[in-house]
Structure formats: C-alpha cells, structure tokens
Protein backbone atom coordinates (compact mmCIF):
# COMPACT_ATOMS: atom_id res chain seq x y z
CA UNK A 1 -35.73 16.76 7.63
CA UNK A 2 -34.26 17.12 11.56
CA UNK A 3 -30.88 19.29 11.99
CA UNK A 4 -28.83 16.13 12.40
CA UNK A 5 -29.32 14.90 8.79
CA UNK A 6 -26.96 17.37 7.31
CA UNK A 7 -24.53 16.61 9.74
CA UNK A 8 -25.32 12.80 9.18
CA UNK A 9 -24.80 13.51 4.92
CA UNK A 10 -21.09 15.61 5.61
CA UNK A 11 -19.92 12.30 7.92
CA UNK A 12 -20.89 10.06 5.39
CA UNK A 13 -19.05 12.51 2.82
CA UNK A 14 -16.26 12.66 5.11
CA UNK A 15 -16.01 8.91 5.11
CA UNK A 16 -16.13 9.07 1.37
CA UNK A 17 -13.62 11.34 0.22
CA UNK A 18 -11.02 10.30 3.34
CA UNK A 19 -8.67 7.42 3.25
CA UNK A 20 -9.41 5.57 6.89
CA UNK A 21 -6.17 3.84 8.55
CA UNK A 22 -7.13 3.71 11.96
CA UNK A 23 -6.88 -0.31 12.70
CA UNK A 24 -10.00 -0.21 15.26
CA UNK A 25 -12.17 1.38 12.28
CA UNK A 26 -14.24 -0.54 9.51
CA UNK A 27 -17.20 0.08 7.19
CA UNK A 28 -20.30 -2.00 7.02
CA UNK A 29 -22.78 -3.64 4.40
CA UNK A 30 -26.14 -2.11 3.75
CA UNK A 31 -27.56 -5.26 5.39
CA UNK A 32 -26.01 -4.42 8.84
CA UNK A 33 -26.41 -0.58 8.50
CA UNK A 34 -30.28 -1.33 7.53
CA UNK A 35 -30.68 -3.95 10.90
CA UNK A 36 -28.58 -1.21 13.04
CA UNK A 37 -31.20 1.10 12.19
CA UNK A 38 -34.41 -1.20 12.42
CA UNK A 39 -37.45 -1.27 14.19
CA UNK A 40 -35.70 -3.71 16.52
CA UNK A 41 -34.24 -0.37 18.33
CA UNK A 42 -38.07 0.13 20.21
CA UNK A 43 -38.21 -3.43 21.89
CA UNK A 44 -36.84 -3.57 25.30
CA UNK A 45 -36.00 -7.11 26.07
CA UNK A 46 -33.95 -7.54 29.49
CA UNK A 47 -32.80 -10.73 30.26
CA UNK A 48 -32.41 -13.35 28.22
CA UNK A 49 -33.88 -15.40 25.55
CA UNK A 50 -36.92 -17.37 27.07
CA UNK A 51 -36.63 -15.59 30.70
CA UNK A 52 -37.56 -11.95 29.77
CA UNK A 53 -38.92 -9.36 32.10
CA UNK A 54 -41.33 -8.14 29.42
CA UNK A 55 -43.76 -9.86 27.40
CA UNK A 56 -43.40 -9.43 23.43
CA UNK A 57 -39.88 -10.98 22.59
CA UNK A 58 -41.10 -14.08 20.70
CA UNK A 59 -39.04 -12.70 17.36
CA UNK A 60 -36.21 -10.84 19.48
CA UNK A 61 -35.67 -14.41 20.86
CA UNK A 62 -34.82 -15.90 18.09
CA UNK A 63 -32.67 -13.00 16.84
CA UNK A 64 -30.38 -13.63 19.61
CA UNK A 65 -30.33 -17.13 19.53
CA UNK A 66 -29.57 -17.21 15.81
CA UNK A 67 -26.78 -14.67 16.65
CA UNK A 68 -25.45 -16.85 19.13
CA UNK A 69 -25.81 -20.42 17.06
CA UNK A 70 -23.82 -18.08 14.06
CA UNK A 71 -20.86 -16.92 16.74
CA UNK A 72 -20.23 -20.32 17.36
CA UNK A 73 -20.19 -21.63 13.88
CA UNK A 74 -18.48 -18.83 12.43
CA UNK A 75 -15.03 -19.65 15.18
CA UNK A 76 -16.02 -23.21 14.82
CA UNK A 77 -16.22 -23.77 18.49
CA UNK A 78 -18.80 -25.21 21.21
CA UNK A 79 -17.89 -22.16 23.76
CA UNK A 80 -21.34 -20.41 25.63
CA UNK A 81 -21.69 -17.60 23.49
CA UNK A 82 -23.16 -14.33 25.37
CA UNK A 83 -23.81 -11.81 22.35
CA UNK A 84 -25.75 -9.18 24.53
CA UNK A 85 -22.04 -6.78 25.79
CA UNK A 86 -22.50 -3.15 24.09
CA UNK A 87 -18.79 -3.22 23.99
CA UNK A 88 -15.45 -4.64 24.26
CA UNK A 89 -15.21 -2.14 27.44
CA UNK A 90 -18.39 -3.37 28.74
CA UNK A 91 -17.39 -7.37 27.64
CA UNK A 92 -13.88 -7.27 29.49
CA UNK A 93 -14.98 -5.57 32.93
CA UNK A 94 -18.10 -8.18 33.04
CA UNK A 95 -15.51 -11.34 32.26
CA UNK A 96 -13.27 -9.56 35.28
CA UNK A 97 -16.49 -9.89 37.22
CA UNK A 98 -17.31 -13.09 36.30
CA UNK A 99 -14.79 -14.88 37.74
CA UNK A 100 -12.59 -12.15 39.88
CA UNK A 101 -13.31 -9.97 43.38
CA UNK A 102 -12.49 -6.38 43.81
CA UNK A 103 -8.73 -6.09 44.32
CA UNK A 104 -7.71 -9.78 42.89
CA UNK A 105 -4.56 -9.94 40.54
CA UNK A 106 -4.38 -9.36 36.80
CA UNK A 107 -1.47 -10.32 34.46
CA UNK A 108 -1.99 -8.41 31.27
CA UNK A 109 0.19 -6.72 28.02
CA UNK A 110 0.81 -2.77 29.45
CA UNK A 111 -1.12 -0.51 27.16
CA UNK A 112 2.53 1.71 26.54
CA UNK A 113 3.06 -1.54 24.86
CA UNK A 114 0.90 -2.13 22.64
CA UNK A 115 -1.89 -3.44 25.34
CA UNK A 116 -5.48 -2.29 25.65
CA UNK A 117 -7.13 1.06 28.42
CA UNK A 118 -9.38 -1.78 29.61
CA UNK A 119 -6.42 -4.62 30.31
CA UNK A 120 -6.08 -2.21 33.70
CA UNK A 121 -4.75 1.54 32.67
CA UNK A 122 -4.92 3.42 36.21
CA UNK A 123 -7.65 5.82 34.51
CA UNK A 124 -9.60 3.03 33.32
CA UNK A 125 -12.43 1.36 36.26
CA UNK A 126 -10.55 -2.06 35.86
CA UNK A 127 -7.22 -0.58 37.07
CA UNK A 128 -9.07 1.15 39.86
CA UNK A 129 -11.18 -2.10 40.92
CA UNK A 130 -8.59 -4.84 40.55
CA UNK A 131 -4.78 -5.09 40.79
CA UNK A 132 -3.04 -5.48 37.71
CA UNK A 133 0.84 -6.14 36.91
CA UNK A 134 1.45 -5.78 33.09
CA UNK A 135 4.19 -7.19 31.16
CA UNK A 136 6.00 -5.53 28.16
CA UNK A 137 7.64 -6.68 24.84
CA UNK A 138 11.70 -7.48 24.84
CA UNK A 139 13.61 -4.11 23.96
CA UNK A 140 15.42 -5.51 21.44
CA UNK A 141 12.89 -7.54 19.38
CA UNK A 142 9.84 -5.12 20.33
CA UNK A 143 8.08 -8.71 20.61
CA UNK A 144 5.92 -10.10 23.56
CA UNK A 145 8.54 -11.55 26.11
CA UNK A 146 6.84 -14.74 27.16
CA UNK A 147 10.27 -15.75 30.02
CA UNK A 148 8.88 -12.22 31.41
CA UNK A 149 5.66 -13.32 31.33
CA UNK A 150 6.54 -16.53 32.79
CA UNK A 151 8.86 -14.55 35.59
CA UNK A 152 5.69 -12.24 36.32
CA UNK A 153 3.00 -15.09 36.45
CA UNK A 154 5.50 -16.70 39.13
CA UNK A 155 5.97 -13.82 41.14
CA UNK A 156 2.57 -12.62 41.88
CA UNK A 157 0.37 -15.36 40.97
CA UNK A 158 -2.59 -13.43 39.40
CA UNK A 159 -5.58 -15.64 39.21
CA UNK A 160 -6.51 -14.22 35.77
CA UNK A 161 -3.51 -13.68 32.67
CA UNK A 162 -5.06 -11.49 29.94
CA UNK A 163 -3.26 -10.85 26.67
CA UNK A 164 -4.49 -9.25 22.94
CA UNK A 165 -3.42 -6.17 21.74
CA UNK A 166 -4.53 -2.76 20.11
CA UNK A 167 -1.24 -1.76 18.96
CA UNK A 168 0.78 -5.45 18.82
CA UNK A 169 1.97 -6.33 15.32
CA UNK A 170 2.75 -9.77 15.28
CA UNK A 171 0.92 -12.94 16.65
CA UNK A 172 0.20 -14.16 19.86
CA UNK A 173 1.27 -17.68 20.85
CA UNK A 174 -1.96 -18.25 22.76
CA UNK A 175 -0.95 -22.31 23.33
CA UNK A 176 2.18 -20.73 25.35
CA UNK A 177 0.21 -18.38 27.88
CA UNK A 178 -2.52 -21.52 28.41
CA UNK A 179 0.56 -23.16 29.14
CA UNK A 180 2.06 -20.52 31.63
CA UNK A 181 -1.62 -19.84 33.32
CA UNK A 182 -2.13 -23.51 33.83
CA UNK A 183 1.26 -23.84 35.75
CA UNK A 184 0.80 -20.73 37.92
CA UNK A 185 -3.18 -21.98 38.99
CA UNK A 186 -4.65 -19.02 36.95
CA UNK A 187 -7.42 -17.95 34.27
CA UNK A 188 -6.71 -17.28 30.66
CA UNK A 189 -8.38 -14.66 29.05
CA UNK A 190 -7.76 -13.76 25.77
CA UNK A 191 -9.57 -10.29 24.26
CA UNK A 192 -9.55 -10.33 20.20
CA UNK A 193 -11.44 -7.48 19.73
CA UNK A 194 -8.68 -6.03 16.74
CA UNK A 195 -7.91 -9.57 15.47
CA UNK A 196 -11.33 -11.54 15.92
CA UNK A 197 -11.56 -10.89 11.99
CA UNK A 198 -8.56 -12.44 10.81
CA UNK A 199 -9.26 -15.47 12.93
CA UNK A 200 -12.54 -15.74 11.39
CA UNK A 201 -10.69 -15.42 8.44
CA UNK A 202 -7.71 -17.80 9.44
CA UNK A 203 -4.87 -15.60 8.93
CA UNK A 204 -4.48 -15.71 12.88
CA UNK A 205 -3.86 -18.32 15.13
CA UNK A 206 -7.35 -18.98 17.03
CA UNK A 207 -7.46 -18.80 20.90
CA UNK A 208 -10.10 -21.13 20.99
CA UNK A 209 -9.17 -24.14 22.86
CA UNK A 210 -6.90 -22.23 24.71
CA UNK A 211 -8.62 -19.81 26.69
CA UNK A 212 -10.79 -20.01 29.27
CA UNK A 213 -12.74 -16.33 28.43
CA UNK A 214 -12.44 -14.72 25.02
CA UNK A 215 -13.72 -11.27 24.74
CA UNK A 216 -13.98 -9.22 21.41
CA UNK A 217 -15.82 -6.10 20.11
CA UNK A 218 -17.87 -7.16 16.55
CA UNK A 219 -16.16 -3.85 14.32
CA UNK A 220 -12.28 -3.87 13.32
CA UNK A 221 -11.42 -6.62 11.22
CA UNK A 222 -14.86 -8.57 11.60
CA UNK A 223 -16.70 -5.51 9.65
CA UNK A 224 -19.99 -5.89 11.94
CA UNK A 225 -21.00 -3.11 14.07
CA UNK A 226 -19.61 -1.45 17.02
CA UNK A 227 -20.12 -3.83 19.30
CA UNK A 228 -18.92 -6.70 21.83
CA UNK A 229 -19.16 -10.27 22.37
CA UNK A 230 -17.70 -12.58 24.87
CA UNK A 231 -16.97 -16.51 24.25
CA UNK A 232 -16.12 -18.83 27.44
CA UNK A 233 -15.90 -22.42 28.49
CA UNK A 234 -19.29 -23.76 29.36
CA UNK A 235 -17.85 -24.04 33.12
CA UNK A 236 -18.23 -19.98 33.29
CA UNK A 237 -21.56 -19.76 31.76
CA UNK A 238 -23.29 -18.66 34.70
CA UNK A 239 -20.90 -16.04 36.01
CA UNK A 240 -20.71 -14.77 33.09
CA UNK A 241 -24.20 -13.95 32.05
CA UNK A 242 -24.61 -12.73 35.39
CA UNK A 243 -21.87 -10.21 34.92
CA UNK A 244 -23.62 -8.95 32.22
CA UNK A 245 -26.91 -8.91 33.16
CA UNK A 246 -27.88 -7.66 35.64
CA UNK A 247 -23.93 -7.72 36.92
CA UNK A 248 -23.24 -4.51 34.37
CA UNK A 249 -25.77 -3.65 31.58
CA UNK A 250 -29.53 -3.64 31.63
CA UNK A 251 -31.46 -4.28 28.31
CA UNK A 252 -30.20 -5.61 25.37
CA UNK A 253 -29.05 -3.50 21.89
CA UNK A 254 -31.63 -5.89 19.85
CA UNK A 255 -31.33 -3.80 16.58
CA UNK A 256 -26.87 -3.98 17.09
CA UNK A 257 -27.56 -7.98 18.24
CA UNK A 258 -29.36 -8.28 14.84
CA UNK A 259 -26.34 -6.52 13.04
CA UNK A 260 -23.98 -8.79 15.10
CA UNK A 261 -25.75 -11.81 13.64
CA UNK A 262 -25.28 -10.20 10.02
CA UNK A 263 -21.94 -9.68 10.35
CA UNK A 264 -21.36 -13.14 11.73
CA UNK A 265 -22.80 -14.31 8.64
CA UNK A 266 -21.10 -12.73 5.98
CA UNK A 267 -18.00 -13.59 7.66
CA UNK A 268 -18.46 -17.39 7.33
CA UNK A 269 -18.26 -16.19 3.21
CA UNK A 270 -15.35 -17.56 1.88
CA UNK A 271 -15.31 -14.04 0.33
CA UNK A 272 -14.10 -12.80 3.72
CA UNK A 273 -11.45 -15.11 3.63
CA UNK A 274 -9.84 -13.57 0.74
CA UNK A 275 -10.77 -10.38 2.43
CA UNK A 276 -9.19 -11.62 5.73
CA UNK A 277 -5.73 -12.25 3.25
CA UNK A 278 -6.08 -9.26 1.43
CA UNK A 279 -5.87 -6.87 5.04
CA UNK A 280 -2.24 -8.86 5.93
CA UNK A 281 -1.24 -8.93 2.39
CA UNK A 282 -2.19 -4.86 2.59
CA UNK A 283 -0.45 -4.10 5.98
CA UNK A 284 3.13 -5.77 5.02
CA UNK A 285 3.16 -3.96 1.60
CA UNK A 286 2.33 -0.60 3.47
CA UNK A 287 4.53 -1.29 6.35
CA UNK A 288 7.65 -2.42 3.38
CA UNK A 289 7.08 0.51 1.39
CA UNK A 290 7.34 2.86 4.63
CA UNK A 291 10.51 1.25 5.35
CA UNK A 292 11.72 1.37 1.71
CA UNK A 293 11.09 5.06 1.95
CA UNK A 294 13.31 5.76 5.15
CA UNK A 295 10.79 5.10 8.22
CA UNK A 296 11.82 2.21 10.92
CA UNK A 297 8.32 0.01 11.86
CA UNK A 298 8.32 -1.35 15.43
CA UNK A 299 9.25 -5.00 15.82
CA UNK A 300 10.52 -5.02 11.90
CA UNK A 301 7.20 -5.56 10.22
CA UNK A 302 4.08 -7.04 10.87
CA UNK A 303 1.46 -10.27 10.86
CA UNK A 304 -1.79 -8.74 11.04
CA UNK A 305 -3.83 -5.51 10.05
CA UNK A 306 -2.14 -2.94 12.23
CA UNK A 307 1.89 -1.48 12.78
CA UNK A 308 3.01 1.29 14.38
CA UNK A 309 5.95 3.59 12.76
CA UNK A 310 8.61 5.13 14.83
CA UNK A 311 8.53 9.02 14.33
CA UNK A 312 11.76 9.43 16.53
CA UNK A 313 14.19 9.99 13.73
CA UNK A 314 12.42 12.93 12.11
CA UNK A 315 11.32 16.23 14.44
CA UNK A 316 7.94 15.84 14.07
CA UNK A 317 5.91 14.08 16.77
CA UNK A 318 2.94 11.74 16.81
CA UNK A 319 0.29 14.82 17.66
CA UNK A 320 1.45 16.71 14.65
CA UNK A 321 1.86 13.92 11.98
CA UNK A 322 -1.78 12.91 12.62
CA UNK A 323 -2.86 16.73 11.75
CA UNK A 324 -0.91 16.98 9.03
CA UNK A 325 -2.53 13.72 7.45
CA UNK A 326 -5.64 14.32 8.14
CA UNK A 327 -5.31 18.00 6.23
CA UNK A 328 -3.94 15.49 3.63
CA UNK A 329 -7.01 13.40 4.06
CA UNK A 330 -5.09 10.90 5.32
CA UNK A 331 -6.64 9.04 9.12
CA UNK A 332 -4.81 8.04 11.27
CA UNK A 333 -4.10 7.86 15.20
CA UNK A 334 -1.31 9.10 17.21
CA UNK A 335 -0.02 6.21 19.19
CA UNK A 336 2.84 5.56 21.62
CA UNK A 337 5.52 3.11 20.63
CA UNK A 338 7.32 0.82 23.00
CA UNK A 339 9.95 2.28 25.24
CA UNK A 340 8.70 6.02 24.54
CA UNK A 341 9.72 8.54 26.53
CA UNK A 342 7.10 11.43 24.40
CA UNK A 343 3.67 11.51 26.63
CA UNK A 344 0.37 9.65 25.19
CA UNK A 345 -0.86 13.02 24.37
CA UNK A 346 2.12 13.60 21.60
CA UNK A 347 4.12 10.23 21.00
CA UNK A 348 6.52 8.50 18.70
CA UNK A 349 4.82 6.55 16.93
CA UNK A 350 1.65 6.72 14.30
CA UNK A 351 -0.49 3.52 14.47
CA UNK A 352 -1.14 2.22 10.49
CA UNK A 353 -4.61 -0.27 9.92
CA UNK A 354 -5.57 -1.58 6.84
CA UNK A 355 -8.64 -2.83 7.27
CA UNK A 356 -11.17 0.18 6.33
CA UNK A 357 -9.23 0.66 3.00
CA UNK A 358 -9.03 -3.11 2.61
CA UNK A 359 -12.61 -3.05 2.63
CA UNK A 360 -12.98 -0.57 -0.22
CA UNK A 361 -11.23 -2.56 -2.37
CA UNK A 362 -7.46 -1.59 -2.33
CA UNK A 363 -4.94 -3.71 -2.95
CA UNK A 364 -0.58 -3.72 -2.57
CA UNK A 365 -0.20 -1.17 -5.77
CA UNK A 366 -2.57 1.46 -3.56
CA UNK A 367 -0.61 0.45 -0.22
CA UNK A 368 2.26 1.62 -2.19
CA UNK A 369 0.30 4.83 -3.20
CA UNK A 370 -0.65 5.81 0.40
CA UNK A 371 2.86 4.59 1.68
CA UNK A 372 4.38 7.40 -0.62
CA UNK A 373 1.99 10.15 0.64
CA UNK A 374 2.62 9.41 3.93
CA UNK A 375 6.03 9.69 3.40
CA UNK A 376 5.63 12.91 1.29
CA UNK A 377 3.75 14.45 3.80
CA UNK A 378 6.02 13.41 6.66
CA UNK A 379 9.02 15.18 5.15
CA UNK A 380 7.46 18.28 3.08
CA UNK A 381 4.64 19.89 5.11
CA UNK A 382 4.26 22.28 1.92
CA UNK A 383 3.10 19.39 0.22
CA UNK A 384 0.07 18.46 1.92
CA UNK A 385 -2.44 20.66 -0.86
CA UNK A 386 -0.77 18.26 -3.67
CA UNK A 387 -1.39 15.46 -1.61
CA UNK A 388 -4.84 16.20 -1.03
CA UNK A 389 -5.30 15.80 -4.24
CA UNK A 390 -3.72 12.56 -5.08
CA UNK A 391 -5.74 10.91 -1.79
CA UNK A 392 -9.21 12.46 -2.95
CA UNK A 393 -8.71 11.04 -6.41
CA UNK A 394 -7.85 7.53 -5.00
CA UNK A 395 -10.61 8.16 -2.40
CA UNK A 396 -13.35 8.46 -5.18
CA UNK A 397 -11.95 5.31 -7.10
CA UNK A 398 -12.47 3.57 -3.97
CA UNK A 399 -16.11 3.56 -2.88
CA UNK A 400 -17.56 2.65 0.97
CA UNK A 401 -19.74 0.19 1.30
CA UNK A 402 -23.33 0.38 2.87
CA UNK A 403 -25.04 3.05 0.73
C-alpha cells in the first residue's frame, strides 16, 4: 500500500458520510470510475483518430470515435464532435481560438452575475487575451436582460456572443441570442457545461440548432467525469480541432475519453431521464422550503439544478455560512449574488445544487430535510453538533455510487 491510499479511503469516506450541494459536483458509476482508472492512462496518442504521431492506437481509435458517434446521438444532433478538451477551461479558450484573434470582442453573461471565470474574468487568460463586454440580469427580475443584450451587441459589435451560466437559475432562451448574434454579424457560442445534463435529459431547452460552438465539461448534471467537450457546426471543424490540438493541449486523456464515452451512454438511459426530472423536481422543493422557512432565493425560484440564496437579511455572510455547513456536514459554495456589494471572497449569497444528492437517491421529502438544516444551522450556530447528526444519518441512508 503507497501513502496516498489512506488519504484516497478518508475522501471516499468524506464523500460518504457528507451531503454534496455544490451544483458543479457529481458522483460516477463503477463503469466510468473503472475506465478513468484503466490501462488506457499509459497510451499516448496525439493527434487524432487515423493521423497519430505514434504507432499503437488501433483500439484508442476506436474509443474516440465511439465517444464521438455517442456525443452526437446522445444531443441528437449532426454537429463535429471534438471529445479530446481536458476541460471546460481548456474547451472555451480553444473555441475563442478557433474562430477569434488576440484582442477581438466578446459579448458574454458577467461572472458577478451568475456567468462563468472563463466567459472573460480579468484574472482569467481569456479576459487578458481578448476584449470582453459582459451583460447582467435586470435588477428587478434578477433574470437575463435580453433588450441589454440586444443594446450591448449593437454598441460594440463583438464578433462572438457567449452565454451559459454557473450560477443562473432559470433558462436560457438560446433561439433569442441566435437571433440577436445573427443581426449584429456575430458568433454564437453557447457553454453548457452545468446544464449539458438536463438537456440530455430534456428538462432544458437544447442549444443545438442555435449555436454555432457549444462547449461543455462531461461532470455536473451529465454524471461522467471531469472533463470537456466541444460541439460546433461542421463549418468550424477545422479551426476547431486545430485549437485544440496542437492550438492548446498535446495528447489526449484516452482513459477520461473512454469514461466520456460511458457516461454518454448511460445518459441516453431513459433512466437518466427520470434522473434528469428528479434534479429540477429536487432543486424547486429545496429552493420552496428555504423560502417557506424565511430565506429570499434570487430571481424567485428556479428551472434547473442550481439557486443561489440571498444571505443579506441575516448577519452572517457567504464565507461563514459555508463553514458552518460544512461542520454540519453540509457542502456547499460561497457564491456572490447579483448586485452584491460583499467581495467574492465573503458574499451574499450561498449557491444550492442538487445534482450529487439527486444521484444518491433523494427525493422532495429529503429536500425538505436538508432545507430545514440549512435553515437550523443558519439561525442557531449552537446547533450545528445536532445537526451533524441528523445529516450523517441521512448521509448513510443515502449511498454514493461507484464502489
């Protein structure tokens, strides 16, 4: 046994006897843990499936292609599929590349509202490489203002408009912003990384047919493993295979590409429908019990797997409610809320997923449960020993998956 298999045991124990609620976090199936950790990890196969640089890729060939044929059948589209990104970092800057130069214009959701570090943050490379204007969400509905959008896309004519969320609640009219890119001459780019599962599912609209580039990771709501994936019109094949290699990665993850293909798989289930139903049907009953027990919920409610409650009325802060939960055994992330005038390092606003608990198997009646220690927690700090408790025994009634 090496030194890192205890530590591998207490984060698999960790996982266990926790209650997960961060929206970008997910467990796998055996299946996709056992390809993760295959032999396919010792094959180095750069390039791409029938041009290699190295000899030996007969079987990693067909990995990737089946990966590929299972993307598209699994959104039910005919986009070029490139399956090889080792993230949804590393799939966004190569569609920038693929079709932008340094310093070209970028219309995309701010991340202080709701937005994503990679859709052009000034500490992120894409803010430093290209210029981006961001739009927000109306003050008053907390919603994506598509007249602002509309206003901005006017204005500065960016050549590439970029919307999906990590902290958005509701859905994206993707038909409208095709709409609005078309009349301003530019791109459409659409990342899905936190929703790509409930479109697979079809509990989202789909942005295929719409956009020009989709981007996603393969974790989140799709349950594969951490990952990314980009989807384009057949048009921006070549630019953006380039991008990726050689334009910004080298070899390919073969062992996470097999995993990718798993995941892609079970997905087309019509299990993972229901599942798909079940995260919504989980997030609203969380998000109405929170607001039952006092809390206000950013734009009213929500229509996927994620919502983000507003601290503001109570005097603790984002930084100390996630500590406090976690001691509970509660995860969760600190997250800014629209409008906030708290820094990013201690905000407003706690960001709620369902998907990881979705996944073990919970249902409304323990949304309510969880919705209740929250609260507890929130307004007794004394109480977070008790509530330890009550999460640990729900936490061991509720298995992972994968082992």
């Amino acid at each position: 046994m090496n030194s890192l298999t205890p530590l591998i045991q207490a984060e698999y124990d960790r996982q266990q006897q926790e209650l997960c609620l961060i929206a970008s976090e997910n467990y796998v199936s055996k299946d996709i843990l056992t390809a993760n950790g295959s032999v396919l990890t010792n094959k180095y196969a750069e390039g791409y499936p029938g041009k290699r640089y190295y000899a030996g890729n007969n079987v990693v060939d067909q990995i990737e292609n089946r990966a590929i044929e299972l993307a598209q059948q699994l959104f039910e589209t005919d986009y070029h599929v490139n399956v090889q990104p080792y993230s949804g970092s590393n799939a966004n800057l190569a569609a920038y590349a693929s079709i932008l130069e340094p310093g070209d214009t970028i219309l995309a959701l701010s991340l202080a509202h709701g937005g994503h570090l990679t859709h052009g943050h000034p500490v992120s490379l894409t803010g430093k490489v290209y210029n981006f204007v961001h739009y927000g969400v109306n003050k008053e509905t907390e919603m994506i203002d598509y007249d602002e959008v509309l206003a901005l896309a006017k204005e500065h004519r960016p050549k590439l408009i970029v919307t999906g969320g990590s902290a958005y609640s509701m859905f994206i009219d993707f038909a409208r912003f095709s709409r609005i890119a078309r009349e301003v001459g530019a791109w459409f780019m659409v990342d899905m990384a936190h929703i790509a599962g409930l479109v697979a599912g079809k509990v989202h609209p789909t942005p295929f047919g719409h956009a020009d580039i989709i981007t996603s990771t393969t974790h989140k709501t799709l349950r594969g493993p951490r990952s990314g994936i980009i989807f384009c019109r057949p048009e921006f094949k070549k630019g953006v295979d380039r991008a990726i290699f050689p334009g910004t990665q080298g070899g390919p993850h073969v062992h996470t590409i097999a995993a990718k293909a798993i995941a892609f798989e079970e997905a087309m289930q019509p299990s993972f429908q229901q599942y798909a139903q079940q995260i919504v049907k989980n997030s609203k009953a969380l998000a109405f019990r929170l607001q039952q027990n006092g809390f206000r919920i950013v734009a009213d409610g929500t229509e996927n797997h994620l919502f983000l409650l507003d601290l503001r009325p109570s005097p603790v802060r984002g930084k100390e409610a996630q500590l406090l939960l976690e001691q509970a055994g509660i995860i969760i992330n600190m997250n800014s809320i629209p409008f906030d005038e708290q820094s990013p390092t201690n905000p407003s606003g706690l960001r709620f997923g369902t998907p990881a608990v979705t996944t073990r198997g919970m249902k409304e009646k323990e949304m309510e449960q969880i919705a209740d220690c929250v609260t507890t927690v929130l307004r007794d700090h004394t109480s977070v020993p008790a509530v330890a408790e009550t999460v640990a025994q729900l936490a061991k009634k509720f298995r992972i998956p994968g082992y």
